[in-house]
N, C-alpha and C. Protein backbone atom coordinates (compact mmCIF):
# COMPACT_ATOMS: atom_id res chain seq x y z
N UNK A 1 -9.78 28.16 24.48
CA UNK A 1 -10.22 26.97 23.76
C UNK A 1 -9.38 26.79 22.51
N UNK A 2 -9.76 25.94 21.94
CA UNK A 2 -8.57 24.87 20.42
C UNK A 2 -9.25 25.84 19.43
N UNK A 3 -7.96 26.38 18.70
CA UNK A 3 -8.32 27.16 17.21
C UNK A 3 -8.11 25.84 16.61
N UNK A 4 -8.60 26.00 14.98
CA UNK A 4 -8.49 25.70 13.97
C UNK A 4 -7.13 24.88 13.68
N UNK A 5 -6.02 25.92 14.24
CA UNK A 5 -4.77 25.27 13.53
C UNK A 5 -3.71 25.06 14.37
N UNK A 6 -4.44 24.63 15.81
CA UNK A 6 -3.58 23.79 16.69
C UNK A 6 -3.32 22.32 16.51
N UNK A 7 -2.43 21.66 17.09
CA UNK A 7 -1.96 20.57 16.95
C UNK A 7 -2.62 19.59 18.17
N UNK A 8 -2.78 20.29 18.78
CA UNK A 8 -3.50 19.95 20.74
C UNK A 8 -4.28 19.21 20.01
N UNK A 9 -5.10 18.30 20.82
CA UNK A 9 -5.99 17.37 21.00
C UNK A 9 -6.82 18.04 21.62
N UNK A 10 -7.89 18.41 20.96
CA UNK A 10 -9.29 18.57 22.08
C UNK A 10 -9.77 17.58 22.79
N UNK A 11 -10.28 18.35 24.12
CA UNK A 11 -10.58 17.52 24.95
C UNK A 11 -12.03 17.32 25.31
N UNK A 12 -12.77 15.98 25.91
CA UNK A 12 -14.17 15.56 25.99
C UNK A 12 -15.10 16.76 26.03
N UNK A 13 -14.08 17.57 27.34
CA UNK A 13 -14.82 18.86 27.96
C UNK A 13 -14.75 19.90 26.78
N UNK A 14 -14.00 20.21 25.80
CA UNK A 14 -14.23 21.25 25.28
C UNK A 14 -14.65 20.98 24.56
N UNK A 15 -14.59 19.65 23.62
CA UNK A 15 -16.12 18.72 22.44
C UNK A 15 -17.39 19.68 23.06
N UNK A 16 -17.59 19.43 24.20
CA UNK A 16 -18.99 19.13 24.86
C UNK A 16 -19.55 20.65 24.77
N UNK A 17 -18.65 21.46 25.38
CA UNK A 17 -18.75 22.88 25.68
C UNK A 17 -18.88 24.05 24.57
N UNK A 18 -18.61 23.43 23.61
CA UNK A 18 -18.15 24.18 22.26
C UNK A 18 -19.12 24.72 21.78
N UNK A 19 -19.56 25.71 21.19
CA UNK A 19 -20.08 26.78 20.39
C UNK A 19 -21.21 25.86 19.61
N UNK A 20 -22.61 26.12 19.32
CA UNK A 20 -23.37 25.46 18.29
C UNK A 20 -22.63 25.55 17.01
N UNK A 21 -22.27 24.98 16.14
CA UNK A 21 -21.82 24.97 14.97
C UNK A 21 -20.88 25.18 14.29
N UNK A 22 -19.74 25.16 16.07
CA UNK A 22 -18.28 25.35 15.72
C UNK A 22 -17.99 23.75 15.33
N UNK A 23 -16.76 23.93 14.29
CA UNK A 23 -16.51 22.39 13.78
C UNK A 23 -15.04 22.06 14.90
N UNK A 24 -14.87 20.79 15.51
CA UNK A 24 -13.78 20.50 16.37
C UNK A 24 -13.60 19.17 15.92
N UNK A 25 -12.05 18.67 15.17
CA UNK A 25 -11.85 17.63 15.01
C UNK A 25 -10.88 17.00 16.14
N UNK A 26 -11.05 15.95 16.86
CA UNK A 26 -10.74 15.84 18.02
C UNK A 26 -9.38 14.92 17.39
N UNK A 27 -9.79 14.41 16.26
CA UNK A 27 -8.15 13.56 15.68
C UNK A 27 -7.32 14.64 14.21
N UNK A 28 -7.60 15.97 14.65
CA UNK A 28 -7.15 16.63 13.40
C UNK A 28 -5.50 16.19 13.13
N UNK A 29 -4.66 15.74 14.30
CA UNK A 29 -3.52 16.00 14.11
C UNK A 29 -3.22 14.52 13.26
N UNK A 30 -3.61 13.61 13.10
CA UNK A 30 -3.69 12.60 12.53
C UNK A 30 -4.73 12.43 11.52
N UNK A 31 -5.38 13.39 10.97
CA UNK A 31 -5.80 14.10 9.91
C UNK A 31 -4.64 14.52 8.66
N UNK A 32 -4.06 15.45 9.61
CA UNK A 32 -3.18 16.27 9.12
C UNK A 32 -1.99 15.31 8.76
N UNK A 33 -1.49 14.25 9.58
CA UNK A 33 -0.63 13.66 9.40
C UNK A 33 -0.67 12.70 7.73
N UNK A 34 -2.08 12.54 7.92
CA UNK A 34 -2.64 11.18 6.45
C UNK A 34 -2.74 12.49 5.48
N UNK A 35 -3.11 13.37 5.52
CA UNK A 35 -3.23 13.99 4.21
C UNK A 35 -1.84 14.31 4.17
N UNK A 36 -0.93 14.87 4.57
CA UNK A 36 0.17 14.95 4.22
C UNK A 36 1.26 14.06 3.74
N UNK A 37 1.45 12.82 4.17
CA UNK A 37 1.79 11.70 3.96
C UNK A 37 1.35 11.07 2.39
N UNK A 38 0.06 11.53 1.66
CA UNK A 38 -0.03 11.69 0.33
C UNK A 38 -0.14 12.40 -0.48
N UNK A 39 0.20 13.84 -0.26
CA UNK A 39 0.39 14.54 -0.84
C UNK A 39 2.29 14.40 -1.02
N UNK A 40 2.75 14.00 -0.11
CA UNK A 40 4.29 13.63 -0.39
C UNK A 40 4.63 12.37 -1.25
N UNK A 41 3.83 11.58 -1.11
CA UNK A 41 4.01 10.22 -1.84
C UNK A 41 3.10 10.08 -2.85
N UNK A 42 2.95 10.98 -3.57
CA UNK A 42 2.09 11.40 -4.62
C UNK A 42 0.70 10.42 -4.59
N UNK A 43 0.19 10.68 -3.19
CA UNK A 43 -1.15 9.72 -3.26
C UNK A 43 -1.46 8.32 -3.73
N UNK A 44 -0.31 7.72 -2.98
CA UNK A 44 -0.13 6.48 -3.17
C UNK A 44 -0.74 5.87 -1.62
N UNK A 45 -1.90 5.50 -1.18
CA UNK A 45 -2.19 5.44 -0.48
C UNK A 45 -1.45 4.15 0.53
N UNK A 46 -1.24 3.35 0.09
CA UNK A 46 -0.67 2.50 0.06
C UNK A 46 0.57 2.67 0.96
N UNK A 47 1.27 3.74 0.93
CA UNK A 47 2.39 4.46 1.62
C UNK A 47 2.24 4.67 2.66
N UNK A 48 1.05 4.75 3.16
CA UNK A 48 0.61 6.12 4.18
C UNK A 48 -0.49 5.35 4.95
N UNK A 49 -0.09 4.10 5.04
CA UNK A 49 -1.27 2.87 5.76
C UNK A 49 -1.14 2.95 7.25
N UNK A 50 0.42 3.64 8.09
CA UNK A 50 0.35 4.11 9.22
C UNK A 50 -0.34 4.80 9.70
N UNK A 51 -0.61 5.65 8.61
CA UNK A 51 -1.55 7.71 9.39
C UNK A 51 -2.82 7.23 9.14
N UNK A 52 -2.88 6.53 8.15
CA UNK A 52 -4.54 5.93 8.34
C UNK A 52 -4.86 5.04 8.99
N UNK A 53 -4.45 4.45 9.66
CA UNK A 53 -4.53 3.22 10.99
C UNK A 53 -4.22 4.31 12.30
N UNK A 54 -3.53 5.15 12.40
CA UNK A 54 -3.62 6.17 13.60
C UNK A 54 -4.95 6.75 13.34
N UNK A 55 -5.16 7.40 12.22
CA UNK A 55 -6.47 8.36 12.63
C UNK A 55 -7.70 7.28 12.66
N UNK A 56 -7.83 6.10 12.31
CA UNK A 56 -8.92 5.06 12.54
C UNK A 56 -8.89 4.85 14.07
N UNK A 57 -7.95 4.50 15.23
CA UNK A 57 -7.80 4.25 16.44
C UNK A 57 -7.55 5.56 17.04
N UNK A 58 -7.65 6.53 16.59
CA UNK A 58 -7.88 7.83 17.28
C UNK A 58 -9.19 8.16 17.11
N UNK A 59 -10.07 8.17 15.78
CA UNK A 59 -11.35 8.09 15.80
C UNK A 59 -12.36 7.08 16.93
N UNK A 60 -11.66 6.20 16.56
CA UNK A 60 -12.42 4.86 17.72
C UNK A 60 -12.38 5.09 18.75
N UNK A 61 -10.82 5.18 19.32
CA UNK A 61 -11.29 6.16 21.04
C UNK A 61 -12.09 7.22 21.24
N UNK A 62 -12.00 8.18 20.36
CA UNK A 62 -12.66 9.27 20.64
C UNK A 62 -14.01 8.47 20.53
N UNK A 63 -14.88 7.87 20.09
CA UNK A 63 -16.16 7.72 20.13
C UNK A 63 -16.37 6.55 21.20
N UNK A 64 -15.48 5.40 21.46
CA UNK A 64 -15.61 5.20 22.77
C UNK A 64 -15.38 6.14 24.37
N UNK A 65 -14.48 6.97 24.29
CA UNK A 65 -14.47 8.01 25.41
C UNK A 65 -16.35 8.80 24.86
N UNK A 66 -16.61 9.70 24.09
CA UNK A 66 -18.00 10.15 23.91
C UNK A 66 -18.92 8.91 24.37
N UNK A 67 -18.91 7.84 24.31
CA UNK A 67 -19.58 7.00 24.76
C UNK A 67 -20.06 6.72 26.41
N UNK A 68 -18.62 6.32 26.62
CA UNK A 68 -18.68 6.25 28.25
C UNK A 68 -19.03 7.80 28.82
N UNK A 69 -18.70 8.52 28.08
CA UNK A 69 -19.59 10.00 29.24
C UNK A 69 -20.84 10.11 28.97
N UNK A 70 -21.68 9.56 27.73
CA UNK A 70 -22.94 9.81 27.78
C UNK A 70 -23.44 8.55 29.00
N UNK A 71 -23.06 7.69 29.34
CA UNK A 71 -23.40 6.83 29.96
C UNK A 71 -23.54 7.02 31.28
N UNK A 72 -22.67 8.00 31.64
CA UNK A 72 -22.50 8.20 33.54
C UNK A 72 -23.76 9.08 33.98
């Protein structure tokens, strides 16, 4: 299963399967991408309006995919 400080994308099945109270960010890598992106551009957010529009439409799928499986 996904450590902490992989880059992989977790998947529906291993969300689902995962440990009570293990934390799994399913968009960490676009996490990682926006915090870094202002810590380089001295937190000018403004800069970094790509990595935050990726991790918004990586968030959104992920909760539409969680969606459609609670549904089946």
């Amino acid at each position: 299963m996904k450590d902490g400080n992989s880059s992989e994308r977790v998947t529906l099945k291993q969300f689902e399967n995962k440990m009570p109270g293990k934390y799994m960010n399913p968009c960490e890598k676009e996490s990682k991408q926006s915090l870094k992106c202002l810590s380089d551009n001295d937190y000018k957010h403004e800069m970094c309006k790509q990595f935050f529009d990726q991790y918004r439409d990586c968030k959104k799928l992920w909760l539409e995919e969680r969606k459609k499986a609670n549904f089946k």
